[in-house]
Protein backbone atom coordinates (compact mmCIF):
# COMPACT_ATOMS: atom_id res chain seq x y z
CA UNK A 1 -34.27 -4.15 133.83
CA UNK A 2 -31.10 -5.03 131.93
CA UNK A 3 -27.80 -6.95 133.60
CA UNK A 4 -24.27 -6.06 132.96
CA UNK A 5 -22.17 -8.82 130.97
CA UNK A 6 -19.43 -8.29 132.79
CA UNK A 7 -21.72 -9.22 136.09
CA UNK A 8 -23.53 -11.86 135.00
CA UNK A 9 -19.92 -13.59 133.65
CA UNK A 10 -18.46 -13.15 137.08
CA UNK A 11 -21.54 -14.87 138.14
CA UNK A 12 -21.80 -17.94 135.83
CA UNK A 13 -18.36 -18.62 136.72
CA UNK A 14 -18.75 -18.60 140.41
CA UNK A 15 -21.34 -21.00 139.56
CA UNK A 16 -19.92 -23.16 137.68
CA UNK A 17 -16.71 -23.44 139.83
CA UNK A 18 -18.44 -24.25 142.67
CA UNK A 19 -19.26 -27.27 141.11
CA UNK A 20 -15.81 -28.32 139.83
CA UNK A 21 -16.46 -27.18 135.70
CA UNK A 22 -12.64 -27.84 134.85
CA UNK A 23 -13.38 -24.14 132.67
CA UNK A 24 -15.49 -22.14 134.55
CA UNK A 25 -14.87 -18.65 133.08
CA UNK A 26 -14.56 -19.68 129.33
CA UNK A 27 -17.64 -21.84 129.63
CA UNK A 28 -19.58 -19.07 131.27
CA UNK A 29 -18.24 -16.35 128.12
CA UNK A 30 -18.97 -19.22 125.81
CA UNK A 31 -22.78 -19.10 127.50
CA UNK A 32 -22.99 -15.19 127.18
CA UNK A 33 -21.61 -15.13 123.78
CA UNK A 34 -24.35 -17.63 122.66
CA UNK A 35 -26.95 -16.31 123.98
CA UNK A 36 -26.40 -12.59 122.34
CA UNK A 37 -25.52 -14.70 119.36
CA UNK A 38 -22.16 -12.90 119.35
CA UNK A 39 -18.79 -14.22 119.07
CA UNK A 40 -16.68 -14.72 122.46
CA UNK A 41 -14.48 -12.14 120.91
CA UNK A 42 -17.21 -9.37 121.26
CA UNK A 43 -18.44 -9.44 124.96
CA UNK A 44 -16.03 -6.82 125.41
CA UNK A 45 -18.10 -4.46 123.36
CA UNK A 46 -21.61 -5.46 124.87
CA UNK A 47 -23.12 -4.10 127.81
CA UNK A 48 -25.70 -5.55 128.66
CA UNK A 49 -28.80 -8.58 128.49
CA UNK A 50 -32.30 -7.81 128.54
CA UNK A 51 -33.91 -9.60 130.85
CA UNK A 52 -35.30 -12.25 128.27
CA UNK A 53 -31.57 -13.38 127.23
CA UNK A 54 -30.37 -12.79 131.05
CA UNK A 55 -33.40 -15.58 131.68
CA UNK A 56 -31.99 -17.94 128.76
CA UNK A 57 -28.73 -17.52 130.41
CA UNK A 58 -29.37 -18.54 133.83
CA UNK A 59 -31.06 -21.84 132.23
CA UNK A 60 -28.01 -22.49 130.29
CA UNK A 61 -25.76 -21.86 133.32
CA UNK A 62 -28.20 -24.16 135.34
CA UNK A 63 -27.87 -27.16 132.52
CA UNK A 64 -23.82 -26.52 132.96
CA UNK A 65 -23.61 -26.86 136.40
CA UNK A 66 -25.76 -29.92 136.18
CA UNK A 67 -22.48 -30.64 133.82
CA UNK A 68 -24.23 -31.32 130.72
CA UNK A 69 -21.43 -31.05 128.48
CA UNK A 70 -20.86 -27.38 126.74
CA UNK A 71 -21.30 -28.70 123.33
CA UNK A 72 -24.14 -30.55 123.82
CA UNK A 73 -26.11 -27.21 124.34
CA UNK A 74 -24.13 -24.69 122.28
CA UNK A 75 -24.95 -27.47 119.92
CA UNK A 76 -21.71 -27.93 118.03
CA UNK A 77 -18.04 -28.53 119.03
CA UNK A 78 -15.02 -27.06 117.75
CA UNK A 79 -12.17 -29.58 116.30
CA UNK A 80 -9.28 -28.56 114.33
CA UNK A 81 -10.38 -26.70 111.29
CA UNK A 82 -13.85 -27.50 111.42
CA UNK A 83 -17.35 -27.45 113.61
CA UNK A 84 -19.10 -30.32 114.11
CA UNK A 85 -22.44 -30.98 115.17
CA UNK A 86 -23.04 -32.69 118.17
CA UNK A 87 -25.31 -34.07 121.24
CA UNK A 88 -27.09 -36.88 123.13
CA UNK A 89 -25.90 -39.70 120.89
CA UNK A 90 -22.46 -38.99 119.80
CA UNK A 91 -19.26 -38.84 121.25
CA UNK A 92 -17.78 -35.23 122.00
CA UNK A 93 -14.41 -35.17 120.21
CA UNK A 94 -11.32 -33.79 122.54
CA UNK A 95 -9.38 -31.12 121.71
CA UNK A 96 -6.65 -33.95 122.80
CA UNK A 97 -7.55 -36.13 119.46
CA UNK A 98 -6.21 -32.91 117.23
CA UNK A 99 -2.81 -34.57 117.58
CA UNK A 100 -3.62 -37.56 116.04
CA UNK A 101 -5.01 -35.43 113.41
CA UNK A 102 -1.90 -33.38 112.95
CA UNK A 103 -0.17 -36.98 112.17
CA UNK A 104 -2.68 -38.00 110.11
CA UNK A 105 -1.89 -34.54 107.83
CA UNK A 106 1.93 -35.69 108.10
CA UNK A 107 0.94 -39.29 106.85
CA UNK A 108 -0.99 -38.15 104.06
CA UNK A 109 1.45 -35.47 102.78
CA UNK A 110 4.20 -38.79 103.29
CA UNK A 111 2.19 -41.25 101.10
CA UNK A 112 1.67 -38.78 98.35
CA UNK A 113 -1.19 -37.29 95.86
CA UNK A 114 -4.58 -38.15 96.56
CA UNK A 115 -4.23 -40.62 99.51
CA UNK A 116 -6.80 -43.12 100.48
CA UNK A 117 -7.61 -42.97 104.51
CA UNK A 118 -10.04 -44.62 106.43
CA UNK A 119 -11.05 -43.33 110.38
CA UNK A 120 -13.09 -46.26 112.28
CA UNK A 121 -14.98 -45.55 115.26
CA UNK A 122 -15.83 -42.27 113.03
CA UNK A 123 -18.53 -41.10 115.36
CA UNK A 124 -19.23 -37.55 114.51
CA UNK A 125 -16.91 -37.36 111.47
CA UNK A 126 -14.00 -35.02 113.60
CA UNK A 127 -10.94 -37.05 112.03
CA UNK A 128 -12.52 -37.93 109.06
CA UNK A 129 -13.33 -34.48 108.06
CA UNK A 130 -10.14 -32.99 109.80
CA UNK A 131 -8.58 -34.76 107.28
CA UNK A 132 -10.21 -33.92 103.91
CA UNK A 133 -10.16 -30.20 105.16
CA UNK A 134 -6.20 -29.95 105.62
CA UNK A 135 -5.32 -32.54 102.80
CA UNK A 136 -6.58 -34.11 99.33
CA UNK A 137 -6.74 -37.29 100.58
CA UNK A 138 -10.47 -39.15 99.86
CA UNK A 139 -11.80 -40.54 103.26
CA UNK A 140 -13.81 -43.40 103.99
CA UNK A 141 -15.59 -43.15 107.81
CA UNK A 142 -16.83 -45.88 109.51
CA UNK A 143 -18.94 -46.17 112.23
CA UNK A 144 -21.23 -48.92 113.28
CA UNK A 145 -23.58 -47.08 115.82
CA UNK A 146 -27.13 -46.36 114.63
CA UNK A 147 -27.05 -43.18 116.74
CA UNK A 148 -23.70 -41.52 115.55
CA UNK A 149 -24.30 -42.32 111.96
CA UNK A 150 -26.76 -40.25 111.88
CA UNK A 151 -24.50 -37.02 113.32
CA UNK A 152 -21.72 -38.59 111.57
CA UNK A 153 -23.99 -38.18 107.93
CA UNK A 154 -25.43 -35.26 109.14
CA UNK A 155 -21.83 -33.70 109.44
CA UNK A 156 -20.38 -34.71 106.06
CA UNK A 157 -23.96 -33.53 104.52
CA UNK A 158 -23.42 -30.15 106.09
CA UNK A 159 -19.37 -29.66 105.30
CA UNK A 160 -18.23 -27.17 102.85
CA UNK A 161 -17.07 -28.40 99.20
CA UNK A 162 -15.04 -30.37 98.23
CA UNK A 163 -14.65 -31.65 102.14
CA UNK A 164 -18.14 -32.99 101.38
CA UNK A 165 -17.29 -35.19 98.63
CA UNK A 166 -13.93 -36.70 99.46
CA UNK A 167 -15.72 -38.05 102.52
CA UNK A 168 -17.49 -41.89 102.03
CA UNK A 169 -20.22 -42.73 105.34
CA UNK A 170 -20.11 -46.12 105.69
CA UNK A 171 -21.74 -48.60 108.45
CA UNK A 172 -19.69 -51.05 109.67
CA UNK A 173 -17.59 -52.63 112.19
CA UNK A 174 -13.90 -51.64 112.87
CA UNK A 175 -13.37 -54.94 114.17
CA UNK A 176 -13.95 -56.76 111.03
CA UNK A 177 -13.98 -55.67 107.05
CA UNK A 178 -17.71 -55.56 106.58
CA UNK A 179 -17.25 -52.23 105.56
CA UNK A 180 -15.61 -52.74 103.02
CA UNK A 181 -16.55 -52.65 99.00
CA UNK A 182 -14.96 -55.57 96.37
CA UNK A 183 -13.48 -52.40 94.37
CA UNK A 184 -11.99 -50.86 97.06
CA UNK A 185 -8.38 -50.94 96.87
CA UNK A 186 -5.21 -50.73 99.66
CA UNK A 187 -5.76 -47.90 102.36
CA UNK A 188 -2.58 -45.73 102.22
CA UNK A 189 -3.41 -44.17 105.93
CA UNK A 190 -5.83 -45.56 109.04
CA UNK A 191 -6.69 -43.27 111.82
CA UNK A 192 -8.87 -44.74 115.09
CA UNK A 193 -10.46 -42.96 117.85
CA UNK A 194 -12.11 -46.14 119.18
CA UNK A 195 -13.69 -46.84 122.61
CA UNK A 196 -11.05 -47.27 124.62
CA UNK A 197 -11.85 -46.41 128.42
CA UNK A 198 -11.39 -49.76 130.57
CA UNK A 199 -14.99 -50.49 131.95
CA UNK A 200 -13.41 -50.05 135.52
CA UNK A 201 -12.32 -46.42 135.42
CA UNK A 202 -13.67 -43.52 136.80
CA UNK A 203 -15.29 -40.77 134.83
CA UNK A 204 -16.42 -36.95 134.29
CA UNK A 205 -19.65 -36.27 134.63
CA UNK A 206 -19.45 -34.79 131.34
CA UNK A 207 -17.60 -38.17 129.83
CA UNK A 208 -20.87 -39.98 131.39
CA UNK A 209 -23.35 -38.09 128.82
CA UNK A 210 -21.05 -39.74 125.84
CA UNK A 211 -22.56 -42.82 124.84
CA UNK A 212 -20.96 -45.73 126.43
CA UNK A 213 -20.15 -47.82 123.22
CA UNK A 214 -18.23 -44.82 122.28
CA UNK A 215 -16.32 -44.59 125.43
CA UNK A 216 -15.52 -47.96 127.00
CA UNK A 217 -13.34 -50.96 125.54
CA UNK A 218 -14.21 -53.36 128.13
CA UNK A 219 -12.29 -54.14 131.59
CA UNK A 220 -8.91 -53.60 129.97
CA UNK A 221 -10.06 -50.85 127.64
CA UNK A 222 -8.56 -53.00 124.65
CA UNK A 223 -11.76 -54.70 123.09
CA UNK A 224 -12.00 -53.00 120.10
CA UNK A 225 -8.22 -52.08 119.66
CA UNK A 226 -7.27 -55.76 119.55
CA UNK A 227 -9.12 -57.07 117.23
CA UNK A 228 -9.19 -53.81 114.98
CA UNK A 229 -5.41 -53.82 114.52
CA UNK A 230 -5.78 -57.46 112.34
CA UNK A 231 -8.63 -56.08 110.47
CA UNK A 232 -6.05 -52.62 109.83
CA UNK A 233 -3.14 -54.77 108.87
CA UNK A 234 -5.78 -56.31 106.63
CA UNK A 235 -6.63 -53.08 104.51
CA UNK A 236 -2.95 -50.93 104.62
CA UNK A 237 -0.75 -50.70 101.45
CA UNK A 238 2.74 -51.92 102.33
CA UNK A 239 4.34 -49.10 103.80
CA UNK A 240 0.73 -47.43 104.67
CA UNK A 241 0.73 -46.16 108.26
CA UNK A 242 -1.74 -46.40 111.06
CA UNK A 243 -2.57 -44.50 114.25
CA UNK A 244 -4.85 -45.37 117.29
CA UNK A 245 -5.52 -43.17 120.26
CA UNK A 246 -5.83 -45.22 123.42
CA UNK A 247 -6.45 -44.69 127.12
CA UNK A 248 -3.23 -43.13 129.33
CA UNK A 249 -2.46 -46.71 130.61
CA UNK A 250 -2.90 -49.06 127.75
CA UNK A 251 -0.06 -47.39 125.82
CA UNK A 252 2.44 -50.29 126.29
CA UNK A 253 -0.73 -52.71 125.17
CA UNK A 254 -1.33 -51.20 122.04
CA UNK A 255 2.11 -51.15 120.87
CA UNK A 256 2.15 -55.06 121.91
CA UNK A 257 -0.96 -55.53 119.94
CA UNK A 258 0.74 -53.83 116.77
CA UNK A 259 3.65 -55.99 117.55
CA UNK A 260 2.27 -59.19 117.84
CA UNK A 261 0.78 -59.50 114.43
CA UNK A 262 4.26 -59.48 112.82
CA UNK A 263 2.52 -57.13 110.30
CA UNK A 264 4.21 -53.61 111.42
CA UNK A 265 7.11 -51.92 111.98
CA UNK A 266 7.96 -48.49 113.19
CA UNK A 267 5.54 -48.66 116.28
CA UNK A 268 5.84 -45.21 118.10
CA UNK A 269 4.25 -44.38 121.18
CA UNK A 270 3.06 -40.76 121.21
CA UNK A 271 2.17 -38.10 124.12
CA UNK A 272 0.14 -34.86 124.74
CA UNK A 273 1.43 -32.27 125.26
CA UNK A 274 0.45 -32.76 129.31
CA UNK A 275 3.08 -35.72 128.89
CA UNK A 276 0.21 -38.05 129.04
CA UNK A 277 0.50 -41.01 126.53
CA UNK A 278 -2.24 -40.25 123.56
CA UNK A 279 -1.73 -42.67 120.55
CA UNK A 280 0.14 -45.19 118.87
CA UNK A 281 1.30 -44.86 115.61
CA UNK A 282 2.86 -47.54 113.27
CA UNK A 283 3.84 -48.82 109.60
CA UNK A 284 2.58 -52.07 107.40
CA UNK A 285 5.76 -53.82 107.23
CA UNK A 286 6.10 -54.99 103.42
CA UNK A 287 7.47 -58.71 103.39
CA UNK A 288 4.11 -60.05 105.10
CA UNK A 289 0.49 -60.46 104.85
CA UNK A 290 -2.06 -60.34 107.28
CA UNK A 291 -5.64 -61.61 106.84
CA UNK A 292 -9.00 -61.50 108.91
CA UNK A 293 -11.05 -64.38 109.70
């Protein structure tokens, strides 16, 4: 006995409504199209399942409603120009964070051939290969978790030439400049997706199966951005610009923490296209210098 796509859709998204999946009908296509290993585009032209793929479905519907995220069992997630692989381990990137990627592309282009960028808090590599896909910049992406190294590696290892080769793994702390290598010269642009959640906030079910030192910046949600903006003033070529995305109400504290090292000018406060505030974005002023302990 076979089931009609169009029924089982309707019923994968009752499903996963009922439970509050912010998507419902695009995760349950998403579901379908994987399991007949068929792009979402397509379902229109398929019938039916057999009953072993209607069985795989209703598993992967169950594991949804649960509110496992989506990526975690398609197995990859979607970011700008490329796909990443992801699960238990690594943060999720947000189709959100593709802003801060479009002004990384505008920094770039603005600092000229060949730029040299850096993303901390890499995680799976989504900035850091965003960026060497859309521009010729070379990338260095730093992460300091054992567990997202090894999708972040596993991501560069797998992206197409030349992505692959203009993009540098390296473990280390965003915080300080352990990452860094006595030949390596100024950084031209630095991009940051850091944990940035205050400890105290509530989340998705789906933001609770990211790991937590990916998500949360302590109580105020500005651990890692505060010290990280010394160790970014550190690294940036006079004129070299920065960007860090931040939670929705640490806006005004990120800006402050850009301000208050005298090294930057041009701090700009960014928003989504929701009108929520998204990232910060500033430039290394050139008449001072900026070191980290």
């Amino acid at each position: 006995m076979t089931a009609r796509v169009r029924d089982v859709i309707a019923a994968a998204t009752a499903r996963l409504a009922a439970v509050g999946v912010a998507s419902p009908r695009v995760d349950a296509e998403l579901l379908v199209a994987h399991v007949l290993r068929v792009d979402r585009g397509r379902l229109v032209v398929v019938d039916s399942l057999t009953d072993a793929e209607h069985a795989e479905l209703t598993a992967l519907v169950g594991r949804r409603a649960d509110r496992e995220p989506l990526q975690h069992i398609l197995g990859d997630a979607a970011f700008g120009p490329v796909t990443l692989a992801v699960g238990p381990g690594v943060f999720v990137p947000r189709p959100e964070t593709e802003l801060l990627l479009e002004w990384a592309v505008g920094a770039c282009a603005r600092a000229g051939p060949a730029p040299r960028v850096v993303d901390l808090c890499s995680g799976s590599g989504a900035l850091a290969l965003g960026v060497a896909a859309l521009t010729d910049a070379t990338v260095v992406a730093v992460e300091k978790d054992a567990d997202a190294l090894i999708w972040l590696r596993r991501n560069v290892t797998d992206a197409p030439e030349p992505w692959r080769r203009r993009v540098e793994v390296r473990a280390g702390d965003a915080t300080t400049l352990d990452w860094r290598h006595p030949a390596d010269g100024p950084i031209d642009v630095v991009v940051s997706n850091p944990p940035y959640v205050p400890s105290t906030a509530d989340v998705t079910p789906e933001v609770a199966h990211d790991p937590d030192v990916a998500v949360f910046g302590g109580r105020d949600g500005m651990s890692v951005i505060t010290p990280m903006v010394a160790a970014i003033a550190a690294v940036l070529v006079p004129g070299g610009r920065c960007a860090i995305e931040h939670d929705d109400t640490t806006a005004d504290r990120v800006a402050a923490a850009l301000d208050a090292t005298d090294a930057f000018d041009g701090v700009v406060a960014h928003r989504d296209l929701t009108g929520r505030p998204r990232f910060v974005s500033a430039r290394r002023r050139s008449d001072t210098s900026t070191a980290v302990g």
